[in-house]
Protein backbone atom coordinates (compact mmCIF):
# COMPACT_ATOMS: atom_id res chain seq x y z
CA UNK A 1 66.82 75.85 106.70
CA UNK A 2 68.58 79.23 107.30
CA UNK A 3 70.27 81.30 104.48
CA UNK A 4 73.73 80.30 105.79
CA UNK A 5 73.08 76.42 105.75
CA UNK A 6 71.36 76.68 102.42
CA UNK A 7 74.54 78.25 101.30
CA UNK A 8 76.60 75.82 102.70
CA UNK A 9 74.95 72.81 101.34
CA UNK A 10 74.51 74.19 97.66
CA UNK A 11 78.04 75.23 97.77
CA UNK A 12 79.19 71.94 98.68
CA UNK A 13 77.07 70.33 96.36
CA UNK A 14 78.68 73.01 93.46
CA UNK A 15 82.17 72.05 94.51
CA UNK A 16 82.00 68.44 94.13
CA UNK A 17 80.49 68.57 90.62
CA UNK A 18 83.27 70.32 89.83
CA UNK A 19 85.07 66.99 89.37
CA UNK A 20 82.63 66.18 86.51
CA UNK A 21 83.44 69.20 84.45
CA UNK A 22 87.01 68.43 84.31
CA UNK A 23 87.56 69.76 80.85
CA UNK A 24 85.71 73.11 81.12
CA UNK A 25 87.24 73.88 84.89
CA UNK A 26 90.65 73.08 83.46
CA UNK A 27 90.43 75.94 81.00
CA UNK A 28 89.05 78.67 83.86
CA UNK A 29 92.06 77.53 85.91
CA UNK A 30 94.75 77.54 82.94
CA UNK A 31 93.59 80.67 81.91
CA UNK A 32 93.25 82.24 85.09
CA UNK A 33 97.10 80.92 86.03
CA UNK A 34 98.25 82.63 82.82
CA UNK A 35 97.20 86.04 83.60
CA UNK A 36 98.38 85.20 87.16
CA UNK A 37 101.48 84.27 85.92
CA UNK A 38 102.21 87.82 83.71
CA UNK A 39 100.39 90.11 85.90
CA UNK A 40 103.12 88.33 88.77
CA UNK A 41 105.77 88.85 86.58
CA UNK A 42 104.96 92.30 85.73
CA UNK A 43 104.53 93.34 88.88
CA UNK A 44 107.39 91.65 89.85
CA UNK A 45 109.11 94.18 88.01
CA UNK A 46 107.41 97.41 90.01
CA UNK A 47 108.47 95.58 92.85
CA UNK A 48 111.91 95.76 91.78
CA UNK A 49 111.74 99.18 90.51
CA UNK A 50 110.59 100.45 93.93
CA UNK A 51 114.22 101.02 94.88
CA UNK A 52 114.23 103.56 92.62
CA UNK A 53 111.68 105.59 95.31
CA UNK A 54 114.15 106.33 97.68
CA UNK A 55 111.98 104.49 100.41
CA UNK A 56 115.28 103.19 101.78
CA UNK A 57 117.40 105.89 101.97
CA UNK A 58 118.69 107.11 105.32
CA UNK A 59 116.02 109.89 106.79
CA UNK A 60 119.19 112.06 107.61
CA UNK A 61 120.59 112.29 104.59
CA UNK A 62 120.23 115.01 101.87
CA UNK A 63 121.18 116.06 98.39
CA UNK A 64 122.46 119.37 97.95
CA UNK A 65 121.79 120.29 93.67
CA UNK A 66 121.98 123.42 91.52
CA UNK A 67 119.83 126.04 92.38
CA UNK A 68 116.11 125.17 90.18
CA UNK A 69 117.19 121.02 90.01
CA UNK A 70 114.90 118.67 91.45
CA UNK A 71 117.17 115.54 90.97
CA UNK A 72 121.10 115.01 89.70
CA UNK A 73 120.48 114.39 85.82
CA UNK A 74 119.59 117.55 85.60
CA UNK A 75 121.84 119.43 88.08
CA UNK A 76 125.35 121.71 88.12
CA UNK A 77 126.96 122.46 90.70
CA UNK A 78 130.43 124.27 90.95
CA UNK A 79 133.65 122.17 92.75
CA UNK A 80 133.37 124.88 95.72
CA UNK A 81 129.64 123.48 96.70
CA UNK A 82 131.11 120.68 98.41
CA UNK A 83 132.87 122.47 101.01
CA UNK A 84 130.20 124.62 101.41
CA UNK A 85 127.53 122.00 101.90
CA UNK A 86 130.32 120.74 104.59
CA UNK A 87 130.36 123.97 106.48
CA UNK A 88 126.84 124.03 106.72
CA UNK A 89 124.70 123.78 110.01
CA UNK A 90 123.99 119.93 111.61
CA UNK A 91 126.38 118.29 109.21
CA UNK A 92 127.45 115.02 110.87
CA UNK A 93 131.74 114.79 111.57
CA UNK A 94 133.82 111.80 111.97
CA UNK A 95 135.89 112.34 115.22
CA UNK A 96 138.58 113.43 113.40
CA UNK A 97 136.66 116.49 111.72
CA UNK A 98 135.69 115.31 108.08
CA UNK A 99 132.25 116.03 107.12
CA UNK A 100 129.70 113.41 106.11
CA UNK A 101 129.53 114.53 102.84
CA UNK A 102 130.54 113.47 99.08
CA UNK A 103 130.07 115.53 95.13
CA UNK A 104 129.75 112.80 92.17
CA UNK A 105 129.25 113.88 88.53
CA UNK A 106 128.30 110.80 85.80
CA UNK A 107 128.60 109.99 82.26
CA UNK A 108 126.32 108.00 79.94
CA UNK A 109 128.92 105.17 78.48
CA UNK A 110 127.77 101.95 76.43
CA UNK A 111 129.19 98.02 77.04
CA UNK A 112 127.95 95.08 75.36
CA UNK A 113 125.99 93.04 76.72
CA UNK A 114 126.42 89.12 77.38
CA UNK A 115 123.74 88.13 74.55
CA UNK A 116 125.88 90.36 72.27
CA UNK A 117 123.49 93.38 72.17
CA UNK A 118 124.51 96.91 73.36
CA UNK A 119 123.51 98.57 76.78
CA UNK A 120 124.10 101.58 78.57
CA UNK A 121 124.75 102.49 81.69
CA UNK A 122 126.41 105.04 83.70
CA UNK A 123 130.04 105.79 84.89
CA UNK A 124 129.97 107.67 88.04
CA UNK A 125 132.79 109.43 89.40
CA UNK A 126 132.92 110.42 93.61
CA UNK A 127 134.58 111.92 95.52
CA UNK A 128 137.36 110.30 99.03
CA UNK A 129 133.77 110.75 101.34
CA UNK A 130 131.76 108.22 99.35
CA UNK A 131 132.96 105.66 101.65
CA UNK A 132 131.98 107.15 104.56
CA UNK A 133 128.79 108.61 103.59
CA UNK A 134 127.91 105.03 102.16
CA UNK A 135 129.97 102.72 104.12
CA UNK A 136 127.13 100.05 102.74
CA UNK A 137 129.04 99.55 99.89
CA UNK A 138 131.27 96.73 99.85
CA UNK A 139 134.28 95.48 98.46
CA UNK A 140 133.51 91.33 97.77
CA UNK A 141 135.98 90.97 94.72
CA UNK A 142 139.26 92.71 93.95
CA UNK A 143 140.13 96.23 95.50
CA UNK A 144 138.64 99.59 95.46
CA UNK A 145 140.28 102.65 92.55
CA UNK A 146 143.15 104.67 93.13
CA UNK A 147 142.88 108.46 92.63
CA UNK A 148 144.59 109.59 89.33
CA UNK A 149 144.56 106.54 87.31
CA UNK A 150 141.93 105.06 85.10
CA UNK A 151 139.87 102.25 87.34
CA UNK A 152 137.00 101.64 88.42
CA UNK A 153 134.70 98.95 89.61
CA UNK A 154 131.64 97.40 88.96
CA UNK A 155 128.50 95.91 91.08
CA UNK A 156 127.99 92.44 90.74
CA UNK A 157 124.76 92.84 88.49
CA UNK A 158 126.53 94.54 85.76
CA UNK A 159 129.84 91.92 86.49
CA UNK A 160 126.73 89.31 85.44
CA UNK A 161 125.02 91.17 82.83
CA UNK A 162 127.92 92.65 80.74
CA UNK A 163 130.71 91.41 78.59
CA UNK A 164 134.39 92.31 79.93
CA UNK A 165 133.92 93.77 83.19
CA UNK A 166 135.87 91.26 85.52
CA UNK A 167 138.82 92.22 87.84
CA UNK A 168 141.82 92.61 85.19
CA UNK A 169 139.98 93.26 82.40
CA UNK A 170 140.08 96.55 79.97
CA UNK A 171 137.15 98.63 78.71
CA UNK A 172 136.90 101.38 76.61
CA UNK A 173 134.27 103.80 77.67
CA UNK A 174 134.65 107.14 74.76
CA UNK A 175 138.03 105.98 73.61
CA UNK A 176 139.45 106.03 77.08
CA UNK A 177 140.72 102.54 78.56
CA UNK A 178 139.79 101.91 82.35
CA UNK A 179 141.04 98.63 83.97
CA UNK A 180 138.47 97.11 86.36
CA UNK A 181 139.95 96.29 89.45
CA UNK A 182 137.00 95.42 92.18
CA UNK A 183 133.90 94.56 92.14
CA UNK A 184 131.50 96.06 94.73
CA UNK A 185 127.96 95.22 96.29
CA UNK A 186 125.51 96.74 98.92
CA UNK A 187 124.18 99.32 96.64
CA UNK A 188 120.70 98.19 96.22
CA UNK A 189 119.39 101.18 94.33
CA UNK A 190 120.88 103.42 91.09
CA UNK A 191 124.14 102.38 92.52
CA UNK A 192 124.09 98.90 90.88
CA UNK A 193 123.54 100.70 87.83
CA UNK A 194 127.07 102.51 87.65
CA UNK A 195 130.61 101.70 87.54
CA UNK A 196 132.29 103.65 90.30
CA UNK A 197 135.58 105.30 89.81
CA UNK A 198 137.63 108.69 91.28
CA UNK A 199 135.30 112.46 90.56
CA UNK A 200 138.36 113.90 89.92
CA UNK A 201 139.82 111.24 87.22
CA UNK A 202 136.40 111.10 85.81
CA UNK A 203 136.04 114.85 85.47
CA UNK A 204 139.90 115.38 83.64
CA UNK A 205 138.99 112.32 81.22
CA UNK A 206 135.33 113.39 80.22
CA UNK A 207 136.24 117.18 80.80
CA UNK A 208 133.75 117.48 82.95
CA UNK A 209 134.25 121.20 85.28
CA UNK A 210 131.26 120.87 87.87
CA UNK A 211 129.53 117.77 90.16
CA UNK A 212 125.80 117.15 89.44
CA UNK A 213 125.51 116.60 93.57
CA UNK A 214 126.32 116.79 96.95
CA UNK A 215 125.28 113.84 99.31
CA UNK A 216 125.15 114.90 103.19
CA UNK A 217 124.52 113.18 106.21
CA UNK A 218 123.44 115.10 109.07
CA UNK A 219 123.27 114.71 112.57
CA UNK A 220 119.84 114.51 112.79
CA UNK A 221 116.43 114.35 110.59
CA UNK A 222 115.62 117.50 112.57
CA UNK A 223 118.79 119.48 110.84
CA UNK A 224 117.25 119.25 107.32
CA UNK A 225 114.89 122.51 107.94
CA UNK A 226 118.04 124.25 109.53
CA UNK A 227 120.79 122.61 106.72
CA UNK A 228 118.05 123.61 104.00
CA UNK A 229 117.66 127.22 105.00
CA UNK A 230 121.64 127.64 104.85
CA UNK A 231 122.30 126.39 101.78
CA UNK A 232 119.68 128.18 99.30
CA UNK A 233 120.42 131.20 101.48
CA UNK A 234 124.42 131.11 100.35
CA UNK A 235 124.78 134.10 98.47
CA UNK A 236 128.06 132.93 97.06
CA UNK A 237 126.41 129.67 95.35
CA UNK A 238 122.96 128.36 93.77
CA UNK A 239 121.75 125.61 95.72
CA UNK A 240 118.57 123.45 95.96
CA UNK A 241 118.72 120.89 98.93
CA UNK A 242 116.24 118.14 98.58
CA UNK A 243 115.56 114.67 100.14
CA UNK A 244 116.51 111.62 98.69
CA UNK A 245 112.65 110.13 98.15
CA UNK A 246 112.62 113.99 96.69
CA UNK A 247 115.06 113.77 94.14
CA UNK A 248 113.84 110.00 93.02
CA UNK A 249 110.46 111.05 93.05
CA UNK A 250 111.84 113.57 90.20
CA UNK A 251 114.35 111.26 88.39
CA UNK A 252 112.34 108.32 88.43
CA UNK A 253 108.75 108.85 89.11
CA UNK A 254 108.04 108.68 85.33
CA UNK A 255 109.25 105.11 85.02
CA UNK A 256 107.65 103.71 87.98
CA UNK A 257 104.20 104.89 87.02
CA UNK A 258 104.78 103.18 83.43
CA UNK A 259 105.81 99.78 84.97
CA UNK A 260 102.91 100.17 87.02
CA UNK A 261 100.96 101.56 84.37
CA UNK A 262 102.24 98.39 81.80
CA UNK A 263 101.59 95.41 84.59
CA UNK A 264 98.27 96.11 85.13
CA UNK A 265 97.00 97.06 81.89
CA UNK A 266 98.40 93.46 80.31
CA UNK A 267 96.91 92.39 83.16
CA UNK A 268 93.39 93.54 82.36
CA UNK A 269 93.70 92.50 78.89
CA UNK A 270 94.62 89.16 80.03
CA UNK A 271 91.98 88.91 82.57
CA UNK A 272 89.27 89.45 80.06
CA UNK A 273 89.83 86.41 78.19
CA UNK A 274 90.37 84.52 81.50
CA UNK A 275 86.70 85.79 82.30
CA UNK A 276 85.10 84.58 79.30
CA UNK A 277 86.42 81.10 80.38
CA UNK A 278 85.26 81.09 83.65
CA UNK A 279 82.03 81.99 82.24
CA UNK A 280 81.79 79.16 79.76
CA UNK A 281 82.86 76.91 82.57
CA UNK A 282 80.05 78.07 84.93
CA UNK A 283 77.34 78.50 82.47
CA UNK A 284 78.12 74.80 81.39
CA UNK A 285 77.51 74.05 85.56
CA UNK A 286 74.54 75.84 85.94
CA UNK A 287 73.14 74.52 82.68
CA UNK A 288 74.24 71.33 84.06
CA UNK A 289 72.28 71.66 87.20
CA UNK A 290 68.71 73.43 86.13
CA UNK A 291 66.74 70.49 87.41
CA UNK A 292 68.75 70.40 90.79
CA UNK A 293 68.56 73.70 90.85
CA UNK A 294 64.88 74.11 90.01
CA UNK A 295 63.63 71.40 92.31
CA UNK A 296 66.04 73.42 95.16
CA UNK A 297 64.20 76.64 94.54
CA UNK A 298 60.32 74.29 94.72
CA UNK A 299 60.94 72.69 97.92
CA UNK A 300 61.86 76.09 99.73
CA UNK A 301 66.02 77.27 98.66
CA UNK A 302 65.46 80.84 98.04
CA UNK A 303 67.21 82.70 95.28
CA UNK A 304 70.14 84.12 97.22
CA UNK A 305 72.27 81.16 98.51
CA UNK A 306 71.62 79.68 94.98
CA UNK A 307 73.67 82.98 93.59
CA UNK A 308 75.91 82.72 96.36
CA UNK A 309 76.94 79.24 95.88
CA UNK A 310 77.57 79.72 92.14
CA UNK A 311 79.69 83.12 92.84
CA UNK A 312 81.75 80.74 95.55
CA UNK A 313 82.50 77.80 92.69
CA UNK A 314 83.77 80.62 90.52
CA UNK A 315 86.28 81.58 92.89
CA UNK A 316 87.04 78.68 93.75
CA UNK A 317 88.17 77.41 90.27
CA UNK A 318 90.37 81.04 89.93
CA UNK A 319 91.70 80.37 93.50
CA UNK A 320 94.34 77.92 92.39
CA UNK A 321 95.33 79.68 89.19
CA UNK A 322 96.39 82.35 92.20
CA UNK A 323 99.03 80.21 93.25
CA UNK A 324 100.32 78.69 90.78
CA UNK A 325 100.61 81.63 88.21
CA UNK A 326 102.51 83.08 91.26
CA UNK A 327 104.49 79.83 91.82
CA UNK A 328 105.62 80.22 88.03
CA UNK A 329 106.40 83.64 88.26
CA UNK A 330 108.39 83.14 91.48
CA UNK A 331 110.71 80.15 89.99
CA UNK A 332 111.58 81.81 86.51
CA UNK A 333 111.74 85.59 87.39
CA UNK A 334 112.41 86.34 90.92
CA UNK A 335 115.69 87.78 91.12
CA UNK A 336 116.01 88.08 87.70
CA UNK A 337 118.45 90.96 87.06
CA UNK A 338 116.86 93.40 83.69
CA UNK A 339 118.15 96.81 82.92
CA UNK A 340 115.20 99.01 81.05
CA UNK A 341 117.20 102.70 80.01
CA UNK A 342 120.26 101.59 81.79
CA UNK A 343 118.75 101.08 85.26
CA UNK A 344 119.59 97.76 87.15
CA UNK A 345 117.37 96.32 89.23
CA UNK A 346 116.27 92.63 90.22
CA UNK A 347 112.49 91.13 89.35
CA UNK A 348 111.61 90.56 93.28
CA UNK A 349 107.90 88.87 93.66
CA UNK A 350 107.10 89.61 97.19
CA UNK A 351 104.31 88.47 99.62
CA UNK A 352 102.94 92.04 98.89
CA UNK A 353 102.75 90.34 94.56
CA UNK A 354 100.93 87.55 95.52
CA UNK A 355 98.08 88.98 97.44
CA UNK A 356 97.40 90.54 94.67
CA UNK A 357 97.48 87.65 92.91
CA UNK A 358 94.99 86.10 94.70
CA UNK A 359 92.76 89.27 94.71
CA UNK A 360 93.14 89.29 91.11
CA UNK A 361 92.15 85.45 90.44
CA UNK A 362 89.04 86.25 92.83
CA UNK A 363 87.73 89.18 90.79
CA UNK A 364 88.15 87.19 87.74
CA UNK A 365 86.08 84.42 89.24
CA UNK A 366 83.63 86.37 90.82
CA UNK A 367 82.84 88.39 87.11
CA UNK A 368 82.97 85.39 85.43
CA UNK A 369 80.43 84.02 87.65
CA UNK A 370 78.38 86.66 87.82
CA UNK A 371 76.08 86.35 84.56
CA UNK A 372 75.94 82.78 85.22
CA UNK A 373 74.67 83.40 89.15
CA UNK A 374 71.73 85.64 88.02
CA UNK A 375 70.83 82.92 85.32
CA UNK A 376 70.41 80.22 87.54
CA UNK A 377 68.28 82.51 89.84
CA UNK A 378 66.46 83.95 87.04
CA UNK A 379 65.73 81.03 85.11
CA UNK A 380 61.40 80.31 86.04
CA UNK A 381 61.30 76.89 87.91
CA UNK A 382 58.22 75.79 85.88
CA UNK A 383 60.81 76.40 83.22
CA UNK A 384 63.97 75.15 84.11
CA UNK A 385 61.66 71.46 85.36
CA UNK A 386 60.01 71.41 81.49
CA UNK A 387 63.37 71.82 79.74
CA UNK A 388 65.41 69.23 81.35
């Protein structure tokens, strides 16, 4: 018999006696579904966070900053850098003339939360060409704010999230009152981590004298180098023109790495003790099977397909863990709006979340079959026949 039908057979054979071990098998698979199940969850989270990346935004669109600013927190530019950054070279026009182009400052401000604790998130103030240089964002409730007067609206995740932010309502945000009067969606990145409201308006209330950026929208991709060149040349202003995966990279590389960082280091914790139950499992097979496996290795099975078949059983009792610590994650978390520093963004577990899942639940069985493998082909057969 070759090494791929000796395989085959002890593999079977390894499979069906896993119906014997019911008790032991049970604990490999709830334990390797529980780390499935956080490690999903976690990483559900990164998933979410990845809009924060700027892997969506439009590759013709820019952000003009301060001069020595690599992203808008930390950026100040003067009123007149908007119409320069709308003079400049391969800016795109509407057909009437008006530059692609839009200057927003923000302010921290704090609401309370629906479970009664307090949040905070940011109040962002644009100027008329937001709605052409996003035309993604979307009225669905209510209408969009007037210039001069205190309103402003709110994406839906904060509408669900936060305590007296629906169309009519009042909030105070630094002893100023603001009536919301819209609700907005479309902006599936910082945006649905802001109320929205006039630059100007904003500015006069928070006295606030300069933007923090400049979002433009040029013609082409091929522009940038051009658009780029023209703007930190100005001599009459500072500027710093950066892409938009550019600037997130800056303003929100730091928190992507530690969600990253935090889902798979749980995850290896949690793995270890799913190991050490796989490995009581399997040792309790092998030990189970010495005089099968013993009078295997006599009549002519050599060593490897009897390894081979015990690393297969081991994945195959983390295999199903795979799914359904995914399944669990899936029906409580996906799409589950959290806001970690003020950020909104939705748990999403993706197709991307469960294959590594499942190449998580593998490794777990395949090292907690490991020791077990080498056991049952190190164990003498003069040995293993005496003692059983």
């Amino acid at each position: 018999m070759n090494f791929l039908k000796q395989t085959f057979a002890l593999s079977a054979t390894a499979l069906r006696s896993i119906s014997e071990r019911r008790g032991s098998s049970l604990v490999t698979i709830v334990g390797v579904t529980t780390v499935v199940a956080v490690l999903a969850s976690l990483l559900a989270m990164s998933e979410g966070a990845a809009i924060f990346t700027g892997a969506a935004a439009r590759p013709d669109e820019v952000a003009v900053l301060g001069r020595g600013a690599d992203s808008a927190p930390n950026s100040v530019l003067p009123r007149e850098a908007l119409n320069v950054a709308g003079d400049g070279p391969g800016v795109k026009h509407t057909p009437d003339g008006k530059p692609f182009t839009t200057a927003s400052t923000f302010v921290n401000v704090d609401l309370i939360k629906k479970d009664g604790t307090r949040g905070r998130i940011f109040l962002m103030g644009w100027t008329p060409g937001v709605r052409i240089v996003q035309p993604e964002v979307k009225i669905i409730e209510g209408r969009w704010y007037k210039p001069a007067l205190h309103e402003v609206i709110v994406s839906d995740p904060i509408r669900k999230m936060y305590r007296g932010v629906d169309i009519g309502d009042h909030i105070d945000l630094r002893g100023t009152e603001w009536t919301v009067v819209g609700v907005f969606a479309g902006s599936d990145s910082v945006g649905d981590s802001v109320l929205r409201a006039d630059a100007d308006t904003v500015m006069s209330a928070f006295n606030l004298t300069t933007f923090q950026q400049v979002l433009v929208i040029l013609n082409s991709p091929a522009d940038i180098p051009a658009f780029k060149q023209a703007m930190e040349s100005n001599p009459s202003v500072d500027l710093n023109v950066k892409t938009i995966p550019e600037t997130f990279a800056a303003g929100f590389g730091q928190l992507n790495n530690l969600i990253d960082f935090l889902a798979y280091f749980v995850g290896v914790v949690m793995a270890s003790g799913a190991v050490f139950g796989a490995l009581n499992s399997l040792y309790a097979s092998v030990d189970s099977r010495r005089r099968e496996l013993a009078t295997l290795r006599a009549i002519g099975f050599s060593g490897g397909p009897i390894l081979l078949s015990v690393l297969i059983e081991g994945m195959a009792l983390a295999l199903p863990g795979a799914f359904v610590g995914s399944a669990i994650a899936w029906a409580f978390f996906n799409g589950h709006v959290v806001s970690p520093a003020g950020l909104i963004f939705r748990l999403t577990v993706t197709p991307h979340v469960v294959w590594v899942s499942v190449l998580w639940s593998l490794a777990i069985g395949l090292i907690g079959a490991s020791l077990p493998a080498l056991r049952a082909v190190r164990l003498p057969v003069a040995t293993a026949l005496r003692d059983t």
